[in-house]
C-alpha atoms as a PDB file:
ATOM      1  CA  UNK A   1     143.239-103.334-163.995  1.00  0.00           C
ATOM      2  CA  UNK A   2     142.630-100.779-161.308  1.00  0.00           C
ATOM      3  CA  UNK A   3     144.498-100.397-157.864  1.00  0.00           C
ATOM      4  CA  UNK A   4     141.930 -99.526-154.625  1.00  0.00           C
ATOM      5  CA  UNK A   5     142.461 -97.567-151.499  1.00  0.00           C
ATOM      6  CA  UNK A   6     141.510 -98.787-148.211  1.00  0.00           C
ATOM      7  CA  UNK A   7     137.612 -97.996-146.662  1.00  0.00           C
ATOM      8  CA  UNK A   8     138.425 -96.868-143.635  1.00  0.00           C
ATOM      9  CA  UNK A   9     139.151 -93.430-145.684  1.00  0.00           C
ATOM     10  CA  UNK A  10     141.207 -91.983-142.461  1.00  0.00           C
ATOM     11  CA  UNK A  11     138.319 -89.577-142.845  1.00  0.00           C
ATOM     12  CA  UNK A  12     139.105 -86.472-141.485  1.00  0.00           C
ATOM     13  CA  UNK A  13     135.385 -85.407-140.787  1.00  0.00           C
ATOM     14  CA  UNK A  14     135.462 -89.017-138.849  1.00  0.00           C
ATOM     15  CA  UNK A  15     138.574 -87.905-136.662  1.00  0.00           C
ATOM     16  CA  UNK A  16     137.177 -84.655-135.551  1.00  0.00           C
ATOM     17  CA  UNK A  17     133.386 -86.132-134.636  1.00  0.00           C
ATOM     18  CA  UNK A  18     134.300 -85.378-131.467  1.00  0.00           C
ATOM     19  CA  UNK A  19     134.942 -81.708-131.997  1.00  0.00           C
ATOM     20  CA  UNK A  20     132.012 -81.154-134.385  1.00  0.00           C
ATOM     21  CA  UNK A  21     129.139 -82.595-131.187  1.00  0.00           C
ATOM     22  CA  UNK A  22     131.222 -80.164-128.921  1.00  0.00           C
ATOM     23  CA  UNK A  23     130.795 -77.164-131.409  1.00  0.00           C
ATOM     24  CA  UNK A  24     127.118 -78.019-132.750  1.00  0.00           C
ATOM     25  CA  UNK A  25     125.838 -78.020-128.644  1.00  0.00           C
ATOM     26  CA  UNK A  26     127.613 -74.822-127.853  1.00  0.00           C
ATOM     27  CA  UNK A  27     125.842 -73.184-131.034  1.00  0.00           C
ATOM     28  CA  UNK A  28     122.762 -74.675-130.653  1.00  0.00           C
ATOM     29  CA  UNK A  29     122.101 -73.408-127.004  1.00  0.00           C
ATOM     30  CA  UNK A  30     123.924 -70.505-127.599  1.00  0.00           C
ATOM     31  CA  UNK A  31     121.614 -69.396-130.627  1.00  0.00           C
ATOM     32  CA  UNK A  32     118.326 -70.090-128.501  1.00  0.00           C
ATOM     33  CA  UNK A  33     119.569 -67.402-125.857  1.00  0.00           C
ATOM     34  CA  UNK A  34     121.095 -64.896-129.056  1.00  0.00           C
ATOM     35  CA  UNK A  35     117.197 -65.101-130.432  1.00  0.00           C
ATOM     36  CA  UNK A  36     115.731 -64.179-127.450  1.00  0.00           C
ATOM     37  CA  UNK A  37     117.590 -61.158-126.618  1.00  0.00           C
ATOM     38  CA  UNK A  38     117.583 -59.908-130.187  1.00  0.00           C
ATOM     39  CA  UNK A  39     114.002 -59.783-129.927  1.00  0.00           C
ATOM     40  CA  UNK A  40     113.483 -58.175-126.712  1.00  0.00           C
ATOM     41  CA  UNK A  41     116.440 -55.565-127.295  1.00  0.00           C
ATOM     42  CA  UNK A  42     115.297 -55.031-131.061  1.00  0.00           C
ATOM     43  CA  UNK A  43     118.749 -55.365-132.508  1.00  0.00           C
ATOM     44  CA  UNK A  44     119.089 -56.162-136.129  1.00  0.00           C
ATOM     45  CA  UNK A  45     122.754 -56.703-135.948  1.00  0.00           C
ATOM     46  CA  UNK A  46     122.293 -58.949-133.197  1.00  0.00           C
ATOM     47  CA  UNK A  47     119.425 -60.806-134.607  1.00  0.00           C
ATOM     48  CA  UNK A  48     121.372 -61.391-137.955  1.00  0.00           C
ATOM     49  CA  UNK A  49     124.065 -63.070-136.046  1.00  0.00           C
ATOM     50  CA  UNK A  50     122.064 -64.997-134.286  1.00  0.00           C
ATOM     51  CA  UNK A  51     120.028 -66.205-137.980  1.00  0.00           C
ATOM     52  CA  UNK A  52     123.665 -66.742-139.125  1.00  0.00           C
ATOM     53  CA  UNK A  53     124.839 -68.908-135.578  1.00  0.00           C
ATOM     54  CA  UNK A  54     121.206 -70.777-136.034  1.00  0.00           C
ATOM     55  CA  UNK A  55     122.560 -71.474-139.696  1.00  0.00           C
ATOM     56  CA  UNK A  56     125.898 -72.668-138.406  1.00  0.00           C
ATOM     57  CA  UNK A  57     123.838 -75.316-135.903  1.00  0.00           C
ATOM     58  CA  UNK A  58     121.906 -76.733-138.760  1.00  0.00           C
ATOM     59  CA  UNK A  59     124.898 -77.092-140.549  1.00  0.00           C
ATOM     60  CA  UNK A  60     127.116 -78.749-138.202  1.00  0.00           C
ATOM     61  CA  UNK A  61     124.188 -81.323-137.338  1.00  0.00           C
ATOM     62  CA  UNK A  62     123.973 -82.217-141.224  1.00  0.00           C
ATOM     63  CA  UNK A  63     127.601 -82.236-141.312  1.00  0.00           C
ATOM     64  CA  UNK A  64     127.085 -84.557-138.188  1.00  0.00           C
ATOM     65  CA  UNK A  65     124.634 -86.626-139.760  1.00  0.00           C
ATOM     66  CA  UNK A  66     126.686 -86.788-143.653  1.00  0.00           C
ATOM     67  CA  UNK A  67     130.246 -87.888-141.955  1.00  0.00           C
ATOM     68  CA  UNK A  68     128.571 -90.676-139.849  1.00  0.00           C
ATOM     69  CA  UNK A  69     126.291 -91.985-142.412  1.00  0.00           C
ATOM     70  CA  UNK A  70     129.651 -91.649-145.073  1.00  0.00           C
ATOM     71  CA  UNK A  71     131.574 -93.353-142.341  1.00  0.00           C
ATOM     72  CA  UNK A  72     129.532 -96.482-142.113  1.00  0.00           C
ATOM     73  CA  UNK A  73     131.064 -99.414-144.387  1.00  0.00           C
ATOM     74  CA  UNK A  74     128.891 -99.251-148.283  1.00  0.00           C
ATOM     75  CA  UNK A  75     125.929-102.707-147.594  1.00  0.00           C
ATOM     76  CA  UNK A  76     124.010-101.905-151.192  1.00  0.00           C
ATOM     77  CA  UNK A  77     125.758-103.186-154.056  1.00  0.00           C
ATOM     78  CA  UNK A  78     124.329-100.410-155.978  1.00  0.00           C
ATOM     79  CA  UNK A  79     126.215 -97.694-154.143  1.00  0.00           C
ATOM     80  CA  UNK A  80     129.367 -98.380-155.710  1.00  0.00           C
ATOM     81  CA  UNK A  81     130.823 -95.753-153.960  1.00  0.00           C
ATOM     82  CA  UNK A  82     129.060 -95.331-150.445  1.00  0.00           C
ATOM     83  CA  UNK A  83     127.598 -92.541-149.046  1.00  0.00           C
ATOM     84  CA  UNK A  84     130.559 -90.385-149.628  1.00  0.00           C
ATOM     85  CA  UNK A  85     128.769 -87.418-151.676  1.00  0.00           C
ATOM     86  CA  UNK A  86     126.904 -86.880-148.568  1.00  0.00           C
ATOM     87  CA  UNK A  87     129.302 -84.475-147.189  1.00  0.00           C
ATOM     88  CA  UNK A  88     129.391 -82.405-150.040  1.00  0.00           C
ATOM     89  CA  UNK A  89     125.514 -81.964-151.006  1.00  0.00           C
ATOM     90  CA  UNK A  90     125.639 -80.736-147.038  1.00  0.00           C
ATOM     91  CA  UNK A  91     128.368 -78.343-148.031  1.00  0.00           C
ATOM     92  CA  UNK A  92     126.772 -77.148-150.573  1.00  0.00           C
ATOM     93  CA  UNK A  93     123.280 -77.147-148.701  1.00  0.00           C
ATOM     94  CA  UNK A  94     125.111 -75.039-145.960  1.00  0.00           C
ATOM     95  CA  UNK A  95     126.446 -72.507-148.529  1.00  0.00           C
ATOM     96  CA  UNK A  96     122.553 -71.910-149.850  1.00  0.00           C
ATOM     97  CA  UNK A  97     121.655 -71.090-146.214  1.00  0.00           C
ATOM     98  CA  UNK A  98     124.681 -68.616-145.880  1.00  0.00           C
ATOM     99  CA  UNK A  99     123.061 -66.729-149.242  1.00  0.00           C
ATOM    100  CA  UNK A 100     119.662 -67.107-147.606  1.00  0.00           C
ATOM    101  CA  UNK A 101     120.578 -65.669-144.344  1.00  0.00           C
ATOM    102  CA  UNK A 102     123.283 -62.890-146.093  1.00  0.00           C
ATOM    103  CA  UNK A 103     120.027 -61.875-148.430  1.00  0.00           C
ATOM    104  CA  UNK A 104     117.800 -61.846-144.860  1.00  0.00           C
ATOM    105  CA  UNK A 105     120.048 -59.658-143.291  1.00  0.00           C
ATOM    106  CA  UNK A 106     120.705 -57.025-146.011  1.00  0.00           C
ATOM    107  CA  UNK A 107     117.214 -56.771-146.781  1.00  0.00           C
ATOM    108  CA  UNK A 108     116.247 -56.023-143.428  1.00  0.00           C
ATOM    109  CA  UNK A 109     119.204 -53.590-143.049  1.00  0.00           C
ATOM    110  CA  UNK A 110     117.498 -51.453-145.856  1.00  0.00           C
ATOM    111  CA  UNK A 111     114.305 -51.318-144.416  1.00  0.00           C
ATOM    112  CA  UNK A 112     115.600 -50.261-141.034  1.00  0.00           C
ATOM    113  CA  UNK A 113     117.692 -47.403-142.698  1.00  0.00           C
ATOM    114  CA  UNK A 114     114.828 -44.977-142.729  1.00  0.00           C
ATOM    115  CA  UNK A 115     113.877 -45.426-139.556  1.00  0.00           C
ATOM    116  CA  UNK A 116     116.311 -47.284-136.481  1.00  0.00           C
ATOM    117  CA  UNK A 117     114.386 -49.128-133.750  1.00  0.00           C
ATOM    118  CA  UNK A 118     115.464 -48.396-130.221  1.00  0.00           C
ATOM    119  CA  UNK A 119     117.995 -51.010-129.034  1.00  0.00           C
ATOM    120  CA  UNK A 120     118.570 -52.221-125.381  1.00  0.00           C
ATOM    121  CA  UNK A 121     122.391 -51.561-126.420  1.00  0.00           C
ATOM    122  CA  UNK A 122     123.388 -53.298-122.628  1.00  0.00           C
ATOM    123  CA  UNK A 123     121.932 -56.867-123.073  1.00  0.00           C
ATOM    124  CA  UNK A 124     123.106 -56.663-126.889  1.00  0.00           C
ATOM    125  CA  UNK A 125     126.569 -56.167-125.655  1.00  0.00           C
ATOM    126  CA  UNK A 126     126.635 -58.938-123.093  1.00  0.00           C
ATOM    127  CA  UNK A 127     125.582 -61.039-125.699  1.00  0.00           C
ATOM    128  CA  UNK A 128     127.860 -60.048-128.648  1.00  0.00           C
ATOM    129  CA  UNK A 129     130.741 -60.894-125.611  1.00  0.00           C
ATOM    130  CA  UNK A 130     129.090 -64.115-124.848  1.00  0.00           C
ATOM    131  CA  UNK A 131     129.024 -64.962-128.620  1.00  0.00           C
ATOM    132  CA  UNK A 132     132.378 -64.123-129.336  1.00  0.00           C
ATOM    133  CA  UNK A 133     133.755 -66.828-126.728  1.00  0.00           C
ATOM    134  CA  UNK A 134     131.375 -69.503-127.641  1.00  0.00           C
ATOM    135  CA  UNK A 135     132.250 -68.743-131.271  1.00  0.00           C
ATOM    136  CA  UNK A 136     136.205 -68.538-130.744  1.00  0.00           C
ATOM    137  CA  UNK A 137     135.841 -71.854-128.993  1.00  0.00           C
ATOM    138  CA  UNK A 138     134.179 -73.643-131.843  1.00  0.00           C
ATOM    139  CA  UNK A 139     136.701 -72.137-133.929  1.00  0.00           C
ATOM    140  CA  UNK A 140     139.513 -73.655-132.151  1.00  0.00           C
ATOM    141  CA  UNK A 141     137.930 -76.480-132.373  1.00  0.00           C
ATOM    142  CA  UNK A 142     137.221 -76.765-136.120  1.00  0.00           C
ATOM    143  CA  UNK A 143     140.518 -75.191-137.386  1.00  0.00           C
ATOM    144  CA  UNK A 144     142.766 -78.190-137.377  1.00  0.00           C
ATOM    145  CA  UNK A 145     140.232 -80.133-140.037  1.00  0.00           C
ATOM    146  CA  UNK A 146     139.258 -77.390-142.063  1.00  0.00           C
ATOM    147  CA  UNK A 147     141.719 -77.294-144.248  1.00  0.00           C
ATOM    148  CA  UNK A 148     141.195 -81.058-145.294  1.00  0.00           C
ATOM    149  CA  UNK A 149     137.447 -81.600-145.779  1.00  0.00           C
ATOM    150  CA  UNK A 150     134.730 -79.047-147.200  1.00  0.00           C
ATOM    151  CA  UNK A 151     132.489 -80.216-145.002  1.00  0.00           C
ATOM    152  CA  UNK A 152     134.571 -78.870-141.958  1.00  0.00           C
ATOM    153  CA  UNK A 153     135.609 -76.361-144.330  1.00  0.00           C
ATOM    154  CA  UNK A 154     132.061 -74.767-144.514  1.00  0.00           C
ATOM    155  CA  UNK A 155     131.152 -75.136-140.484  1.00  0.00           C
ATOM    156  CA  UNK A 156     134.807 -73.400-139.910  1.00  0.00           C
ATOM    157  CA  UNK A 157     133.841 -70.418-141.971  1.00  0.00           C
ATOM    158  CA  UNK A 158     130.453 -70.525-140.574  1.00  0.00           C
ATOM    159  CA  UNK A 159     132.010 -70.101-137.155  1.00  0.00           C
ATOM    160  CA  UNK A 160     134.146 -67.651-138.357  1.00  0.00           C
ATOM    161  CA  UNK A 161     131.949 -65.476-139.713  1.00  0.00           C
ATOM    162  CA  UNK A 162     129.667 -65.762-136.476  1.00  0.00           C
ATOM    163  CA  UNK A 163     133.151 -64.797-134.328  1.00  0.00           C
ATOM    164  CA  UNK A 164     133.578 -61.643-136.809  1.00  0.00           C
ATOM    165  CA  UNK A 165     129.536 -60.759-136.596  1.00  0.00           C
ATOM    166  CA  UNK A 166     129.894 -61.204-132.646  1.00  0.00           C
ATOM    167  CA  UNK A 167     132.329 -58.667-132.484  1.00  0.00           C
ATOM    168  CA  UNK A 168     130.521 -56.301-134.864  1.00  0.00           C
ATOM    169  CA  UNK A 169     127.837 -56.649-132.299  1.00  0.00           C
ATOM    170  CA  UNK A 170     130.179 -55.444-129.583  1.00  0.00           C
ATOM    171  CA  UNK A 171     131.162 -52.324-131.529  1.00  0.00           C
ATOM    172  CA  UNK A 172     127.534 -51.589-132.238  1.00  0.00           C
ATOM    173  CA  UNK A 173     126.319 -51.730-128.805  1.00  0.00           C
ATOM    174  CA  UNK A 174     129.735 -49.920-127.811  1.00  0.00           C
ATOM    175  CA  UNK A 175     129.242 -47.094-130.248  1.00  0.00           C
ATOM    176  CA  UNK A 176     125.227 -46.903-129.416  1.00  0.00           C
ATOM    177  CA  UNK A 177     125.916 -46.513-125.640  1.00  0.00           C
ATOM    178  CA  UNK A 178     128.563 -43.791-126.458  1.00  0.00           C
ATOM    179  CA  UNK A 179     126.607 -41.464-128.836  1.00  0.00           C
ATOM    180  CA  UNK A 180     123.562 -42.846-129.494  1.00  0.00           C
ATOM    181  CA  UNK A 181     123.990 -43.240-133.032  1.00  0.00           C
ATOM    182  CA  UNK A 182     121.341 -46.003-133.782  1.00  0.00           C
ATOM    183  CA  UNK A 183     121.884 -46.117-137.487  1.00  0.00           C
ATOM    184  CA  UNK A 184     125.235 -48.285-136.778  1.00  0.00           C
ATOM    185  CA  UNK A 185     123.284 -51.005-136.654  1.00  0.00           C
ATOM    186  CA  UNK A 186     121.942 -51.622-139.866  1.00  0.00           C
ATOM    187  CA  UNK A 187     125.253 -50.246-140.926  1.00  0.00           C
ATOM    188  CA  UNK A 188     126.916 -53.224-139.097  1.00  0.00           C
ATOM    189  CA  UNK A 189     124.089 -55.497-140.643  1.00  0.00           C
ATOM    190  CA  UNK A 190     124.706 -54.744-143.843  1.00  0.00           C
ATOM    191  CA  UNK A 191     128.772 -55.256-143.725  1.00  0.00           C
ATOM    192  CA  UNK A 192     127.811 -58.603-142.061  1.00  0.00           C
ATOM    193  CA  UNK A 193     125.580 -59.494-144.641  1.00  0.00           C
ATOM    194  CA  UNK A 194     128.247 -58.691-147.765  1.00  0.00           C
ATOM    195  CA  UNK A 195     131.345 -60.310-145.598  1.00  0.00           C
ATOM    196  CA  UNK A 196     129.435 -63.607-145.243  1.00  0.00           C
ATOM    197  CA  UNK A 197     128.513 -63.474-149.142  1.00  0.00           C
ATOM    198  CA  UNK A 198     132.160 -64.447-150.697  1.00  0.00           C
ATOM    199  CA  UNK A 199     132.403 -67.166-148.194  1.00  0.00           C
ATOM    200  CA  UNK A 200     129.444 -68.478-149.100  1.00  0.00           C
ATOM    201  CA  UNK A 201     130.232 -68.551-152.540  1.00  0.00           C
ATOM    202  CA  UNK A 202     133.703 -70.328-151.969  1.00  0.00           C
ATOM    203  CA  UNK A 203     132.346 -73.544-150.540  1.00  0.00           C
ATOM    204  CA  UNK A 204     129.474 -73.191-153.202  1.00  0.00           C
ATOM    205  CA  UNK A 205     131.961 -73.195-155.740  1.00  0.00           C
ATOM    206  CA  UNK A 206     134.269 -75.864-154.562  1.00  0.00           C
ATOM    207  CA  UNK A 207     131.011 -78.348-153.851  1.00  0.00           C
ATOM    208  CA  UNK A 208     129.845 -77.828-157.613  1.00  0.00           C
ATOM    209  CA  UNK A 209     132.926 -78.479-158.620  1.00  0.00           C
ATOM    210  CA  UNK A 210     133.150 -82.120-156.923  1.00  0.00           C
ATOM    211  CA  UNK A 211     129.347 -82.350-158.136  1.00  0.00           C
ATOM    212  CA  UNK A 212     130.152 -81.989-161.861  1.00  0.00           C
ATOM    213  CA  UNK A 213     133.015 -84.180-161.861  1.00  0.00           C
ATOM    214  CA  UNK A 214     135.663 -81.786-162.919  1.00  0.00           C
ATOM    215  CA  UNK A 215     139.352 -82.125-162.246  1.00  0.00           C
ATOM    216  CA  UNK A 216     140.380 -80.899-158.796  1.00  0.00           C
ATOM    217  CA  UNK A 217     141.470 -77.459-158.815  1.00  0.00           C
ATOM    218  CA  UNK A 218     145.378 -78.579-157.536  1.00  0.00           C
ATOM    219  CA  UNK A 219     145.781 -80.924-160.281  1.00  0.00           C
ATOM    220  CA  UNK A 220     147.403 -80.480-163.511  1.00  0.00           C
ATOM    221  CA  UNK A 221     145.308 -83.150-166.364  1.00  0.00           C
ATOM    222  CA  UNK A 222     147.884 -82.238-169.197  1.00  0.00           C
ATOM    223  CA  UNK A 223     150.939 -83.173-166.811  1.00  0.00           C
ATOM    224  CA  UNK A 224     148.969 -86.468-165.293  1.00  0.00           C
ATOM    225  CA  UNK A 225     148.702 -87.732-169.260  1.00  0.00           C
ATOM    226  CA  UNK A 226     152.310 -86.377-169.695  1.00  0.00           C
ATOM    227  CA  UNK A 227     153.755 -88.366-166.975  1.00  0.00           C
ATOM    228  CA  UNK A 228     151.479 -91.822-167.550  1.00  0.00           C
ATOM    229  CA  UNK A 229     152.607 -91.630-171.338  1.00  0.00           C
ATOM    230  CA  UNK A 230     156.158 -91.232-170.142  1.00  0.00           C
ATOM    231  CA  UNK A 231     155.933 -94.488-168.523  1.00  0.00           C
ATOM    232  CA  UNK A 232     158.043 -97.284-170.295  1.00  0.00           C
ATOM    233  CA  UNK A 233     156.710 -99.328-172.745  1.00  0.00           C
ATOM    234  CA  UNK A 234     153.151 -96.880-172.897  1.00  0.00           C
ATOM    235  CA  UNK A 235     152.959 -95.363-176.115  1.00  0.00           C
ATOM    236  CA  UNK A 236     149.583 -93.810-175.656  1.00  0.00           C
ATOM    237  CA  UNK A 237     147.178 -92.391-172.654  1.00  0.00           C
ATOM    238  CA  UNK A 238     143.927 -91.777-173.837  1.00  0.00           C
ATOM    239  CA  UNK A 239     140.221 -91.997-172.052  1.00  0.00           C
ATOM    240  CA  UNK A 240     141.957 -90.176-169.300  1.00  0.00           C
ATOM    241  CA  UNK A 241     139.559 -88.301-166.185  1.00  0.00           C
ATOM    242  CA  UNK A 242     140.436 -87.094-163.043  1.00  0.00           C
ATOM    243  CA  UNK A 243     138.202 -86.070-160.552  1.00  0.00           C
ATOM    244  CA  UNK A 244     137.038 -85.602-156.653  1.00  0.00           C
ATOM    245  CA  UNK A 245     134.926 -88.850-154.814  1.00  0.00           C
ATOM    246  CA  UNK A 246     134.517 -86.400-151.704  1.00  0.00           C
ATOM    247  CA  UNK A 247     136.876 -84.397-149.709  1.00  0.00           C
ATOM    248  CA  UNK A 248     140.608 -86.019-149.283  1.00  0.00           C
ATOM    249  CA  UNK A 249     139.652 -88.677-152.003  1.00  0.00           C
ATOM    250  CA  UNK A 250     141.019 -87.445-155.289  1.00  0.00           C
ATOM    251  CA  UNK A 251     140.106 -90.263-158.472  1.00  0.00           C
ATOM    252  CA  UNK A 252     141.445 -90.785-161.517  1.00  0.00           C
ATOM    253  CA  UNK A 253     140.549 -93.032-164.658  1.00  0.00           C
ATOM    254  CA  UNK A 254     142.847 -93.585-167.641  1.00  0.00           C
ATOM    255  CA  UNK A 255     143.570 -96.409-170.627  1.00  0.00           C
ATOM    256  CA  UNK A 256     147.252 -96.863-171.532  1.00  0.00           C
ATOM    257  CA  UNK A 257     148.085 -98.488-174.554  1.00  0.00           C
ATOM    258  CA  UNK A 258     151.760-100.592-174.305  1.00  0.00           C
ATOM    259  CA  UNK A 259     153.638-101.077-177.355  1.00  0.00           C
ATOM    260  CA  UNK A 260     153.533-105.285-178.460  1.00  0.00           C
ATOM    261  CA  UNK A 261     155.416-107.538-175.403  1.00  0.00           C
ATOM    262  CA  UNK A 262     155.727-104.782-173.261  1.00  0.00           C
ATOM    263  CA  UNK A 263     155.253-106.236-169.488  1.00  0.00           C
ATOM    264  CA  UNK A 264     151.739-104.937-168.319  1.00  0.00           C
ATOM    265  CA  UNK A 265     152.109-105.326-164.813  1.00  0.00           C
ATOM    266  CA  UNK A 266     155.608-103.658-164.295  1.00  0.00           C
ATOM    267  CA  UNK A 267     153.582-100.712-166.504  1.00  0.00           C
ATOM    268  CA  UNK A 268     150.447-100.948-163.889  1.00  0.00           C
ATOM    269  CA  UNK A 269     152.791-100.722-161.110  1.00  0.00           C
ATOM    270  CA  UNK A 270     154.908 -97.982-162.505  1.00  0.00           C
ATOM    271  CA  UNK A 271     151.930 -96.206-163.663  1.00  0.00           C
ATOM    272  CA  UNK A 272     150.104 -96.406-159.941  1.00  0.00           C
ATOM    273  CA  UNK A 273     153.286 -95.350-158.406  1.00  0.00           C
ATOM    274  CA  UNK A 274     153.526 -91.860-161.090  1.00  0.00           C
ATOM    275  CA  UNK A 275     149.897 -91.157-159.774  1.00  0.00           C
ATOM    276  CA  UNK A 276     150.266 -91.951-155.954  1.00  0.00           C
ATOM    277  CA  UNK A 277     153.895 -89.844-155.376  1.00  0.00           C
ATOM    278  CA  UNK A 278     153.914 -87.546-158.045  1.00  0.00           C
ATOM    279  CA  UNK A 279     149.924 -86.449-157.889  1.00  0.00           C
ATOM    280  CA  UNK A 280     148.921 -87.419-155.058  1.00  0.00           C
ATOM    281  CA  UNK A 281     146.417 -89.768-156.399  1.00  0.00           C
ATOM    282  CA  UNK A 282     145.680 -93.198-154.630  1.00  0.00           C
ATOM    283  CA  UNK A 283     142.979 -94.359-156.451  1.00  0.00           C
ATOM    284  CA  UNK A 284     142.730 -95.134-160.026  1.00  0.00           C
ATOM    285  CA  UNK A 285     141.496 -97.689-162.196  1.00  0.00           C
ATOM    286  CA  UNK A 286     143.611 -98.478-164.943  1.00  0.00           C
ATOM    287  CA  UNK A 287     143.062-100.539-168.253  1.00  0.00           C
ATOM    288  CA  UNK A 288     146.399-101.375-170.056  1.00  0.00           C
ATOM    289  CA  UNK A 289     145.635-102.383-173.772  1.00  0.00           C
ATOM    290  CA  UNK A 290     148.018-103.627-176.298  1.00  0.00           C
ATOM    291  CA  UNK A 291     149.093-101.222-179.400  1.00  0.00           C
ATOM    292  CA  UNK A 292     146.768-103.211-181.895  1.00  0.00           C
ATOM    293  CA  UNK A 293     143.524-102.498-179.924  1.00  0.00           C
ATOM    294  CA  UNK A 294     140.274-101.225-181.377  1.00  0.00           C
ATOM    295  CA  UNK A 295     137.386 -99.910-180.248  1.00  0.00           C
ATOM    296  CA  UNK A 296     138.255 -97.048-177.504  1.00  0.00           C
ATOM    297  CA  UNK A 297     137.593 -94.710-180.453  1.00  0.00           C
ATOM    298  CA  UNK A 298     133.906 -95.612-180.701  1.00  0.00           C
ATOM    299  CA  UNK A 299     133.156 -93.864-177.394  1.00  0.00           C
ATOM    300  CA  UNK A 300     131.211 -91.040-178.060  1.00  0.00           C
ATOM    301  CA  UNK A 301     131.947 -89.103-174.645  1.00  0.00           C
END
């Protein structure tokens, strides 16, 4: 016996579509002018931010891509489950380009240690401005979904890291123009390249975790069993798994065996209700067995 949740998925990533066009234009056009003008002034700090804000474009177009293509009603039988996962191999996809671009940057931060190249510090400055607006727009713009979907999780951070490098870039140009002190910027590369490294890992982490199945981190397995088990008439909850579909779609599998005459669909309903109010938990598939089965046992895994 199981209990469904509707398709539609009130998808947050599908409410904030909108929002994520908006933000992936303004970065895309953005980081073709930052690339230009990091090459020409010969800034490192401004051409990591600009690798970084050319990261954050191909991530919101995935993203773009993942929450339309997840959004789309499931047409092959054999995708049980749509194209939900979508969003969360381009999570994790976008947290291999933050290492990628955070290993870049460092790496060319040592190199330039030795020896500083000159910098245009006046066009770097302009531009570190100009990135810092574009960057606190698309930040305004992602904040209200972030904290729902890893998908919008990992373009939020992305911008927010690119707001944080913009205004490193401002400093450096700043403190170059003031004393001439060209070693700031591989100094600024190099705290830009550790800051984005931990925020990287974060949505790394969070996208294995819905990868291998395990229990979502703000659910309690031991209490879940506790509370199905306290439900009248079960007297055992075994075969029980909880785990995340994609983001804002929390699952959970259990078998709950009734003791003889017990009504199984007042225990179904009770049991769906525990899961829904008390967990949070909407969908679950539930198999209610009488006391004198056999054979759950024989499952190896």
């Amino acid at each position: 016996m199981g209990h469904g949740h509707s398709h539609d998925h009130g998808r947050a990533g599908a409410r904030h579509k909108g929002r994520l066009v908006v933000a992936f234009a303004l970065t895309l056009g953005f980081v073709v002018v930052q690339v230009v003008v990091a090459v020409v002034s010969g800034s490192l700090a401004l051409l990591s931010d600009a690798g970084h804000m050319a990261t954050d474009a191909l991530a919101l177009g995935m993203a773009l891509a993942a929450i339309t293509l997840a959004s789309r009603p499931a047409t092959d039988p054999q995708r049980t489950f749509g194209l939900y996962r979508l969003e969360i191999l381009v999570a994790l996809a976008n947290a291999l380009l933050l290492f990628g671009v955070s290993g870049y940057v460092l790496y060319e931060a040592v190199t330039r240690f030795a020896d500083p190249p000159d910098l245009h510090e006046l066009p770097v400055l302009v531009i570190g401005v100009v990135g810092f607006v574009v960057n606190f727009v698309c930040f305004l713009l992602l904040r209200e979904g972030s904290g729902e979907h890893l998908t919008l999780k990992s373009a939020y951070l992305d911008v927010l890291a690119d707001m944080v490098g913009s205004a490193a870039v401002v400093v450096s140009a700043v403190t170059i123009r003031l004393t001439g002190w060209a070693v700031v910027d591989p100094i600024v590369g190099v705290a830009l390249g550790l800051w984005i490294l931990p925020r990287a890992w974060g949505v790394a982490r969070d996208a294995l975790r819905i990868l291998l199945q395990a229990a979502p981190s703000h659910t309690d397995v031991v209490a879940i069993g506790e509370d199905l088990a306290a439900v009248p008439g079960v007297v055992d909850v075994h075969d029980l798994h909880v785990w995340t579909l994609t983001s804002e779609m929390d699952v959970a599998s259990a078998h709950l065996m009734v003791a003889e005459g017990t009504d199984g669909h007042a225990v179904l309903d009770r049991a769906r209700d525990v899961l829904a109010e008390t967990h949070g938990i909407t969908h679950a598939t539930l198999q209610v067995e009488p006391e004198n089965h056999l054979g759950c046992d024989e499952v190896a895994w």
